[in-house]
Structure formats: C-alpha cells, structure tokens
C-alpha atoms as a PDB file:
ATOM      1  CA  UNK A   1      85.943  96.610  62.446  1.00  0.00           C
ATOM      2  CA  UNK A   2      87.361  92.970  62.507  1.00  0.00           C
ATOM      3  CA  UNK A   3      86.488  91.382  65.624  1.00  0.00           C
ATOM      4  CA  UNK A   4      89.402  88.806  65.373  1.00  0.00           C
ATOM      5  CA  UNK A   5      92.110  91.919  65.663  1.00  0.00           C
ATOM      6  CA  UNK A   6      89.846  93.952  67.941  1.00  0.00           C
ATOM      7  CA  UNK A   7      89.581  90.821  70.660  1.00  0.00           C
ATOM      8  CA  UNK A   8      93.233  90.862  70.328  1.00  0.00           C
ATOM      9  CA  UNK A   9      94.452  94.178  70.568  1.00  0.00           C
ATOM     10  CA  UNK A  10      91.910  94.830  73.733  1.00  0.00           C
ATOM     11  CA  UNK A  11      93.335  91.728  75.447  1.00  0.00           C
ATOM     12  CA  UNK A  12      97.155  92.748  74.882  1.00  0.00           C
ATOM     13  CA  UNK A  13      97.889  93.453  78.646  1.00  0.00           C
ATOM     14  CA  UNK A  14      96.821  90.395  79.588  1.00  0.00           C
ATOM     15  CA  UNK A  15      99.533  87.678  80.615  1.00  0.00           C
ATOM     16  CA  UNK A  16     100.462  85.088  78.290  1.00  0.00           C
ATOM     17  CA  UNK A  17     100.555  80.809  78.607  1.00  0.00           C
ATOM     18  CA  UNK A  18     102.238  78.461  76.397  1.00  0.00           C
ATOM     19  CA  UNK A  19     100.493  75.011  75.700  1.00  0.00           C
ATOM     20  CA  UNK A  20     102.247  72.000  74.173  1.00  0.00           C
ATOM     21  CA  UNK A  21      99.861  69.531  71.959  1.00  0.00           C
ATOM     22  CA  UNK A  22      98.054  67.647  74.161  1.00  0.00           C
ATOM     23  CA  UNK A  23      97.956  70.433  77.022  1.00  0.00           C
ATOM     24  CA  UNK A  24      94.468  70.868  78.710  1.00  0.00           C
ATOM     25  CA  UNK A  25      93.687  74.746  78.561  1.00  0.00           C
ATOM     26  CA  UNK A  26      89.825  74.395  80.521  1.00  0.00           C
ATOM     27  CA  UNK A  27      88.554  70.847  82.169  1.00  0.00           C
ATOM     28  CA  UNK A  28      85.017  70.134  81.509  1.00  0.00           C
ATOM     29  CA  UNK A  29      83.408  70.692  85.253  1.00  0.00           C
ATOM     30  CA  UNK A  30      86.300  72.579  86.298  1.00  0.00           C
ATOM     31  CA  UNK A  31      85.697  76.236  87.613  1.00  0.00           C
ATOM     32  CA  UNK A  32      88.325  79.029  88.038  1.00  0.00           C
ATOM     33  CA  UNK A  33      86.615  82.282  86.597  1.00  0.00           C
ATOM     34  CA  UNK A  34      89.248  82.490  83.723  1.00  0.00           C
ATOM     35  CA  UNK A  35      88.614  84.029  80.607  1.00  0.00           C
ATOM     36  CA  UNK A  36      91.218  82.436  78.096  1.00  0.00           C
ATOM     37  CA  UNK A  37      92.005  84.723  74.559  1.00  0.00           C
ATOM     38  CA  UNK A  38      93.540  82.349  71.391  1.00  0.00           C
ATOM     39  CA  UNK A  39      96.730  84.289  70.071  1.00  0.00           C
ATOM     40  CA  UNK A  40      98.273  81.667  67.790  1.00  0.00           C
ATOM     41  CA  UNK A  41      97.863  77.827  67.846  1.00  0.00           C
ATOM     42  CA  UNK A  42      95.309  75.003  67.795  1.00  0.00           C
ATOM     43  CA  UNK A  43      92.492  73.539  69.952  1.00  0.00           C
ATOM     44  CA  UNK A  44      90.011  70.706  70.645  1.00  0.00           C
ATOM     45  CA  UNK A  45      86.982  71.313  72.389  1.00  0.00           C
ATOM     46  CA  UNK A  46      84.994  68.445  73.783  1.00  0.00           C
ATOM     47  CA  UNK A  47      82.495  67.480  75.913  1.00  0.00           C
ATOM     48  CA  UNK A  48      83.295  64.103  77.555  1.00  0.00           C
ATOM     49  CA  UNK A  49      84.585  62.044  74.562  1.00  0.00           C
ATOM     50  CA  UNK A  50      83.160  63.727  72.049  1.00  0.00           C
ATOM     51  CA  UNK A  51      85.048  66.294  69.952  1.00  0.00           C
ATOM     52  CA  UNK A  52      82.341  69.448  69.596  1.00  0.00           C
ATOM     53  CA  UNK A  53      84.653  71.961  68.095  1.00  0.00           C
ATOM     54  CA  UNK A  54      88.206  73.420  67.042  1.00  0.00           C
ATOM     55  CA  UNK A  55      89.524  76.797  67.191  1.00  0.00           C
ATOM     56  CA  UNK A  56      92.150  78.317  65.658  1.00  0.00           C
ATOM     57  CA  UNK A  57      91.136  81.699  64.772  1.00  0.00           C
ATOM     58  CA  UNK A  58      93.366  84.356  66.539  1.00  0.00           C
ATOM     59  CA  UNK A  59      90.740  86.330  69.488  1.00  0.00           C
ATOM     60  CA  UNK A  60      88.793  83.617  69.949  1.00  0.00           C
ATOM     61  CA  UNK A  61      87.574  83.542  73.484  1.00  0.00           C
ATOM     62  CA  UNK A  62      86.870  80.153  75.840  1.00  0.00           C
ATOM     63  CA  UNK A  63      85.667  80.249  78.969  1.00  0.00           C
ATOM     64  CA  UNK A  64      82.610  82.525  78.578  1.00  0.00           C
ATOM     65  CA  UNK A  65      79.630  80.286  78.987  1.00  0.00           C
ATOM     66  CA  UNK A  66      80.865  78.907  82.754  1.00  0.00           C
ATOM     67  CA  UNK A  67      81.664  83.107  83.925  1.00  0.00           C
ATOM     68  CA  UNK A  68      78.495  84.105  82.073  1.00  0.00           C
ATOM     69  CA  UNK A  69      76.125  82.020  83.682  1.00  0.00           C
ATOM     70  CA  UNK A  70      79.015  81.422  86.886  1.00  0.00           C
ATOM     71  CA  UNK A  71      78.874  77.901  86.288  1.00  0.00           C
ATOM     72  CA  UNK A  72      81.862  75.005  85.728  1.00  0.00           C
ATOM     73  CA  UNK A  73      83.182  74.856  82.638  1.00  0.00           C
ATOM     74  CA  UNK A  74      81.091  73.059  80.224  1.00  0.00           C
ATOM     75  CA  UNK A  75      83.760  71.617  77.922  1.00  0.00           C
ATOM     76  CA  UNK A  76      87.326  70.342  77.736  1.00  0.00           C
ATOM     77  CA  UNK A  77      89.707  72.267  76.054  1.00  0.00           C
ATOM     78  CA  UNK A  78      92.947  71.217  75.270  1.00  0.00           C
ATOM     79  CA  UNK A  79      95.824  72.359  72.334  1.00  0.00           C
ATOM     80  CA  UNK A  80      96.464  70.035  69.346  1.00  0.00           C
ATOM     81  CA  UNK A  81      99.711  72.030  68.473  1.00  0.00           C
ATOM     82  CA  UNK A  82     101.572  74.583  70.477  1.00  0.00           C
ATOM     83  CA  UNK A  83      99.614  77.798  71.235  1.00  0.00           C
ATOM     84  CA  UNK A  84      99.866  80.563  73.019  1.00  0.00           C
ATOM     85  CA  UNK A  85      96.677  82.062  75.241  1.00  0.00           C
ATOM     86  CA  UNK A  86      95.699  84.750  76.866  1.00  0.00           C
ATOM     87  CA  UNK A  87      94.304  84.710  80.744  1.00  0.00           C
ATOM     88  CA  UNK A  88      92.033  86.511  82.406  1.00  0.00           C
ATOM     89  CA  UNK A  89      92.117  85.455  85.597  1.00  0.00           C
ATOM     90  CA  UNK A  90      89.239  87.167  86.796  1.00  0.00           C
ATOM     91  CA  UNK A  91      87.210  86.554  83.406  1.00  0.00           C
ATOM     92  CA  UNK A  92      83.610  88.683  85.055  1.00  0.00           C
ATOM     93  CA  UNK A  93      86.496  91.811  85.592  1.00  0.00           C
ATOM     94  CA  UNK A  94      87.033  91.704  81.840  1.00  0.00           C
ATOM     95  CA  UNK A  95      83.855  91.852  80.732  1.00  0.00           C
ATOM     96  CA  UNK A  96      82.617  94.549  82.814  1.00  0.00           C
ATOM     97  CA  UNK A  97      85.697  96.527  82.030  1.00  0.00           C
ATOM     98  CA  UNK A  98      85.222  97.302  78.656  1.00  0.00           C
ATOM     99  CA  UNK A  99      81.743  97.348  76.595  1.00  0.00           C
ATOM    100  CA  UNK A 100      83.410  96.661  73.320  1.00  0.00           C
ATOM    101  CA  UNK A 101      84.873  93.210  74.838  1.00  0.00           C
ATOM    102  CA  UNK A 102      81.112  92.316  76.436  1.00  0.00           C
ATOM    103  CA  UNK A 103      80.022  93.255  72.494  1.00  0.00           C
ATOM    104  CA  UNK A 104      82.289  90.957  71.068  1.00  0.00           C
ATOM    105  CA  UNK A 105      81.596  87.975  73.751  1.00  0.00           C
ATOM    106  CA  UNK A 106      77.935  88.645  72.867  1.00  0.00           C
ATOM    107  CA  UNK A 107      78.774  88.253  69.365  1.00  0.00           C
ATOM    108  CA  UNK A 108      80.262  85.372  69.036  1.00  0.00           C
ATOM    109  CA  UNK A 109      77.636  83.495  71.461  1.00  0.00           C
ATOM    110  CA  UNK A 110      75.080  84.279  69.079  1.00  0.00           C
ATOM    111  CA  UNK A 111      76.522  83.752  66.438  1.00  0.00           C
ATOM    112  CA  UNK A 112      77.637  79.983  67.648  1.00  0.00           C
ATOM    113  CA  UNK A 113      73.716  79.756  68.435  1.00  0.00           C
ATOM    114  CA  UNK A 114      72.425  80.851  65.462  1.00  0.00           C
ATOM    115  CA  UNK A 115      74.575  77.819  64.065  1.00  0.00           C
ATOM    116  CA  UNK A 116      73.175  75.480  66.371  1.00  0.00           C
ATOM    117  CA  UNK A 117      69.407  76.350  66.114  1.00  0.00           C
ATOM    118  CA  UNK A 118      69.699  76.497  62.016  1.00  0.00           C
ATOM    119  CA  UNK A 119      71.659  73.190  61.940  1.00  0.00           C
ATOM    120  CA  UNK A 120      68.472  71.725  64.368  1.00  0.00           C
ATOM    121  CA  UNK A 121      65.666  72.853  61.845  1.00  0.00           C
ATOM    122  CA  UNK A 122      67.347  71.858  59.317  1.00  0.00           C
ATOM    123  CA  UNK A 123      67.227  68.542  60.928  1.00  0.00           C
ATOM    124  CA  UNK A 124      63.880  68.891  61.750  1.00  0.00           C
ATOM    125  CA  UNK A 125      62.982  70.319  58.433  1.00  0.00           C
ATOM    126  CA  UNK A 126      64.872  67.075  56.539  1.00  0.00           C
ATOM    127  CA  UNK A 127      64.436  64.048  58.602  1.00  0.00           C
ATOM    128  CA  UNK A 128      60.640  65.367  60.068  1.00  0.00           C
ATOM    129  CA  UNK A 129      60.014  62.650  63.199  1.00  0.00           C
ATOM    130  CA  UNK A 130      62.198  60.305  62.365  1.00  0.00           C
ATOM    131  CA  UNK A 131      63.437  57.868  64.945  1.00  0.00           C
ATOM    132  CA  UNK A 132      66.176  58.934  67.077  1.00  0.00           C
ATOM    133  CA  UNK A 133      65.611  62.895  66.298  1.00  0.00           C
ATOM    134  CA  UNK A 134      62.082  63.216  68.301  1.00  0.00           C
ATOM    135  CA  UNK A 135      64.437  65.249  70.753  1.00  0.00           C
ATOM    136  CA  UNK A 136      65.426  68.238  68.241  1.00  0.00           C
ATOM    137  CA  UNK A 137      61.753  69.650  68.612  1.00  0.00           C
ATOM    138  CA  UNK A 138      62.542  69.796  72.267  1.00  0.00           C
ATOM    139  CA  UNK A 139      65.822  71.435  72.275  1.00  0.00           C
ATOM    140  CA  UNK A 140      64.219  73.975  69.985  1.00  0.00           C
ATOM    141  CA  UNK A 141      61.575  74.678  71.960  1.00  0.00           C
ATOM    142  CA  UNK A 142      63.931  74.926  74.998  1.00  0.00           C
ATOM    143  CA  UNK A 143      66.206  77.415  73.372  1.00  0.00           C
ATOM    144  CA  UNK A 144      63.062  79.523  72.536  1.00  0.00           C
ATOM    145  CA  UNK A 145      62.518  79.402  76.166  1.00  0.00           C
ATOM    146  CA  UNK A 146      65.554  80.847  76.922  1.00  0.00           C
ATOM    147  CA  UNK A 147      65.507  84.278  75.139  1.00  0.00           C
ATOM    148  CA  UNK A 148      65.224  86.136  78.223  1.00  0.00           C
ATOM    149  CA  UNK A 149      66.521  86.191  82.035  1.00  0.00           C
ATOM    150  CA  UNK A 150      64.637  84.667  84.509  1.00  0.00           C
ATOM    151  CA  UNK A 151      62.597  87.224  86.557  1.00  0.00           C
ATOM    152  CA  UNK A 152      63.391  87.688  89.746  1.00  0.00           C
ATOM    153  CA  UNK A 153      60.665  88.848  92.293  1.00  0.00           C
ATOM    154  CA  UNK A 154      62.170  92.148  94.856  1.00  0.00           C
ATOM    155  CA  UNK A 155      64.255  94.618  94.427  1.00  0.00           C
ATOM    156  CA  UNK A 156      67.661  96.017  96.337  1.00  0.00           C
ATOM    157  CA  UNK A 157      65.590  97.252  98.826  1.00  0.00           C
ATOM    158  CA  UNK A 158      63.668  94.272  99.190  1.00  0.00           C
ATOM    159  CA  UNK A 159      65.419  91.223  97.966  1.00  0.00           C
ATOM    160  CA  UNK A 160      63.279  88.992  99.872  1.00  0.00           C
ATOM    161  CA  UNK A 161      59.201  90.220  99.680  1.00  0.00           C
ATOM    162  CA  UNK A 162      56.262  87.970 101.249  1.00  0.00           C
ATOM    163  CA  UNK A 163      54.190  87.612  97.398  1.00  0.00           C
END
C-alpha cells in the first residue's frame, strides 16, 4: 500500500488552497487546529530562522504535532514554489474519522523520529563528549522518557480523587 497515494486519495474531499512562493502555510506559535495535506508543490519548514526541513512529497501531512499534543504550531511553514494543500480545518475530526489516516500520521512521526534519534547516536557514537555536543546525551535520554503518556491519576467517574 503506498502511503503517499493512500494520504491522498483519503483526503480528496477535503477543500483545496493555492500558495504562491513565499506564502506562509502554518506560523510557528500560531494555533488553528488545521491539518494541512501536500498535493503538488514545494515547502520550507523552519523553526525561527533556521530551515529544519522541505517537503515535497505528494500526502505529506503538516500540522500534526500542534493537534496531537493540542499545542501551537511548532514550526513555520511556508511554499518555495506554487502548491496546492489540502485543509482540514478541524485537523483532531480527521484523525478520529478514519483509522487508516491516524495509521499513516503515526507513521510518518516515527519514522521522522527514528531519523532524529539515529542521526543523535550517531553523533554521540562519532564525536563521544566533545565540546558543544554534551547536550545530545540529554535529548536522548529525554526522548527515551517520552515513550509513553503521562499517567493520569482518576477515572470518568472520578476525575479528581483525594491520593
């Protein structure tokens, strides 16, 4: 099954946007609940001034991390040629509508952190405690930490117990 055609094809009724180059799609601390979909064009994600990714693979998704976790957009996204995008306006509606869609959301978030933690160890692994990279230890360890939800004491019937 390839994912690229499959993110497309469930996202079809969605409405369409045009962005010219140099368009801002998502603004880094900005929060709407929008799931975007890539159909055809270019984009440059960063955070602040730094440049942390492009996409241009057709079904790509943006937005995910900020209606995941219901935060503000971590990132800036804006198009480096025209493209065309897919909104969700209500991006936590998608997800929970259809299982394949979570699936592929929860693919490509690991996938993106399975680069991240290999490209760390590898740092770790080459440059050992070199000055400057003392940190990547840390933000190992910290993504270790994070495998699982929090727990969260109560239930429905009791959201709110005395221990």
């Amino acid at each position: 099954m390839d994912e690229q055609i499959d993110m497309l094809a469930l996202s079809a009724s969605l409405p369409e946007a045009e962005f010219a180059s140099g368009d801002v799609v998502v603004r880094e601390g900005g929060s709407d609940g929008s799931l975007w979909v890539l159909v055809s064009g270019a984009l440059r994600v960063r955070k602040g001034a730094v440049v942390v990714n492009t996409v241009t693979r057709p079904g790509a998704l943006l937005g995910e991390i900020a209606v995941l976790l219901e935060t503000v957009n971590g990132a800036t996204v804006e198009a480096t040629r025209p493209s065309v995008l897919r909104r969700a306006a209500d991006g936590r509606a998608l997800l929970a509508s259809d299982p394949r869609i979570t699936r592929l959301v929860a693919i490509g978030l690991a996938e993106r952190l399975n680069v991240v933690t290999t490209y760390l160890a590898d740092l770790k692994h080459q440059y050992g405690d070199a000055p400057g990279l003392a940190m990547v230890a840390d933000v190992l360890a910290r993504l270790a930490e994070r495998q699982a939800p929090k727990a969260r004491p109560g239930s429905a019937r009791d959201p709110d117990p005395e221990h």
